[in-house]
Protein backbone atom coordinates (compact mmCIF):
# COMPACT_ATOMS: atom_id res chain seq x y z
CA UNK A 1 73.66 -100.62 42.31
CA UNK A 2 70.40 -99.52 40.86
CA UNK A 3 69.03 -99.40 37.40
CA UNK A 4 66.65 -96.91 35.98
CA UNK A 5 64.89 -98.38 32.83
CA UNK A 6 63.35 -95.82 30.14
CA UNK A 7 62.28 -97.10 26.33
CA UNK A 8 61.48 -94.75 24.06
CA UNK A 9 60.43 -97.22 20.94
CA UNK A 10 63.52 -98.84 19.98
CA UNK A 11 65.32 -97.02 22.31
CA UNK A 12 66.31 -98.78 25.66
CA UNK A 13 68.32 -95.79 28.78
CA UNK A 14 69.67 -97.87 31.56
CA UNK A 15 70.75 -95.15 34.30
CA UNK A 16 72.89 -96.64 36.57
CA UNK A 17 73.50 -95.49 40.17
CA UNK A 18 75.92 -96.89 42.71
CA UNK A 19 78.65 -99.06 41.79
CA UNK A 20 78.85 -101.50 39.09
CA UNK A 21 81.19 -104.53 40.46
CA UNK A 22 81.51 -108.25 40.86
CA UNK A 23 78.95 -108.21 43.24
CA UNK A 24 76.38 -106.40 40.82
CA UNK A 25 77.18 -106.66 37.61
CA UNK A 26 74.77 -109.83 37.30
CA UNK A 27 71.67 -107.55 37.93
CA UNK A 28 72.77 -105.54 35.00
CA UNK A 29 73.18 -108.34 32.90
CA UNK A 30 69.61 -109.82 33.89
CA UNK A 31 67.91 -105.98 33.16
CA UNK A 32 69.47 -106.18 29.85
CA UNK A 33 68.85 -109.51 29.19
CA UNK A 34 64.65 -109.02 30.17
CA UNK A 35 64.87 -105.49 28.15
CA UNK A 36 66.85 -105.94 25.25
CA UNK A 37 64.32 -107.58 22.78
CA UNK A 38 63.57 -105.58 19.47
CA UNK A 39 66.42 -102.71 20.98
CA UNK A 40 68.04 -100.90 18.36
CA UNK A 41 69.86 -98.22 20.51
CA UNK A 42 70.97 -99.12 24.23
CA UNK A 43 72.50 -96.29 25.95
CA UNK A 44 74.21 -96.75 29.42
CA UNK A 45 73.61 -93.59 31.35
CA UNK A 46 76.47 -94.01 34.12
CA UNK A 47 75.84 -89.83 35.72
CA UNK A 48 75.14 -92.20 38.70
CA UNK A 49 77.81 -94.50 39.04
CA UNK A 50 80.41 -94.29 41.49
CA UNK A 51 82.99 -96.95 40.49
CA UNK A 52 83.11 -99.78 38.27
CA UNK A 53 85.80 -102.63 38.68
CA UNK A 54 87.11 -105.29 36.21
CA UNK A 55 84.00 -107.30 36.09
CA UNK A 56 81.78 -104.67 35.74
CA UNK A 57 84.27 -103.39 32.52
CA UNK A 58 83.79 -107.26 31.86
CA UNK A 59 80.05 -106.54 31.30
CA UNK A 60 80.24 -103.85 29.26
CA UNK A 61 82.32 -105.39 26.69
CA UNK A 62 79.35 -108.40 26.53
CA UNK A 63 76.61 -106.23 26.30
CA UNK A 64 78.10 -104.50 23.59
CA UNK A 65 79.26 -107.86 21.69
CA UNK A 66 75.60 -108.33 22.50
CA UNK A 67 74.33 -105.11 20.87
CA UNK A 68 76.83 -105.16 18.01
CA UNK A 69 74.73 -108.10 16.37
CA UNK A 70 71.26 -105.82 17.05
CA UNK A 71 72.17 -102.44 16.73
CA UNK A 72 74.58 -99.93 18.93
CA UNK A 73 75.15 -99.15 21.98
CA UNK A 74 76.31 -95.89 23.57
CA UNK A 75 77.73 -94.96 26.96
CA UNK A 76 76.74 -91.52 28.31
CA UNK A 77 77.97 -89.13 31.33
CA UNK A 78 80.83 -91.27 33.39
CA UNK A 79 81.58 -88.99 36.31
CA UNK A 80 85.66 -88.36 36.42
CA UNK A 81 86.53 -91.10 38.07
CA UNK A 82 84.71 -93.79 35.96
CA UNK A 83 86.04 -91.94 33.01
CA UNK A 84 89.80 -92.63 33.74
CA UNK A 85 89.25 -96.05 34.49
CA UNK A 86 87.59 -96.70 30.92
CA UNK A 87 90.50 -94.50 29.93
CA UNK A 88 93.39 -96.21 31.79
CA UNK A 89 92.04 -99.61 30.73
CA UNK A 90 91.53 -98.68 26.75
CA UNK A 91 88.09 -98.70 27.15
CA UNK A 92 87.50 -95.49 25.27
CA UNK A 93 89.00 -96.41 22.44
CA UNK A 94 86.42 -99.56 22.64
CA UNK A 95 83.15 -98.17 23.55
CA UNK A 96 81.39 -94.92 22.30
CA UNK A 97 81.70 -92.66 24.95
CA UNK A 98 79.60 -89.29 25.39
């Protein structure tokens, strides 16, 4: 997986590209963790992402416990297939999805 970072003042756009699983999901977690400082908005661009399994789900739901203390986070673009995965696993009703 790769991540694309873009901060536009308190706005931090992580585009991610590939897929986002056990084996990957710690590099997200480190680019948040180096980026997130003084982040109001995170948005998770996933236009690039192929497939995410239960870990990478697992990540999501700690970033945004992690950006519900600092501000919001928003998840943009899943292709079709990463959209019925966040919907077959209730992960719509969870996250904001755009």
């Amino acid at each position: 997986m790769t991540v694309n970072k873009k901060i536009n003042g308190g706005e931090l756009v992580l585009s991610l590209h590939g897929r986002l699983d056990m084996t990957t999901a710690s590099t997200l977690s480190e680019e948040i963790k180096s980026s997130i400082a003084g982040i109001g908005t995170l948005v998770l661009d996933l236009v690039g992402l192929e497939y995410i399994s239960s870990a990478g789900l697992k990540q999501l739901l700690s970033v945004q416990a992690r950006m519900n203390q600092q501000g919001k986070m928003l998840v943009k673009n899943p292709s079709a297939e990463v959209r019925e995965i966040l919907e077959i696993t209730g992960f719509l009703e969870v996250l904001t999805v755009e």
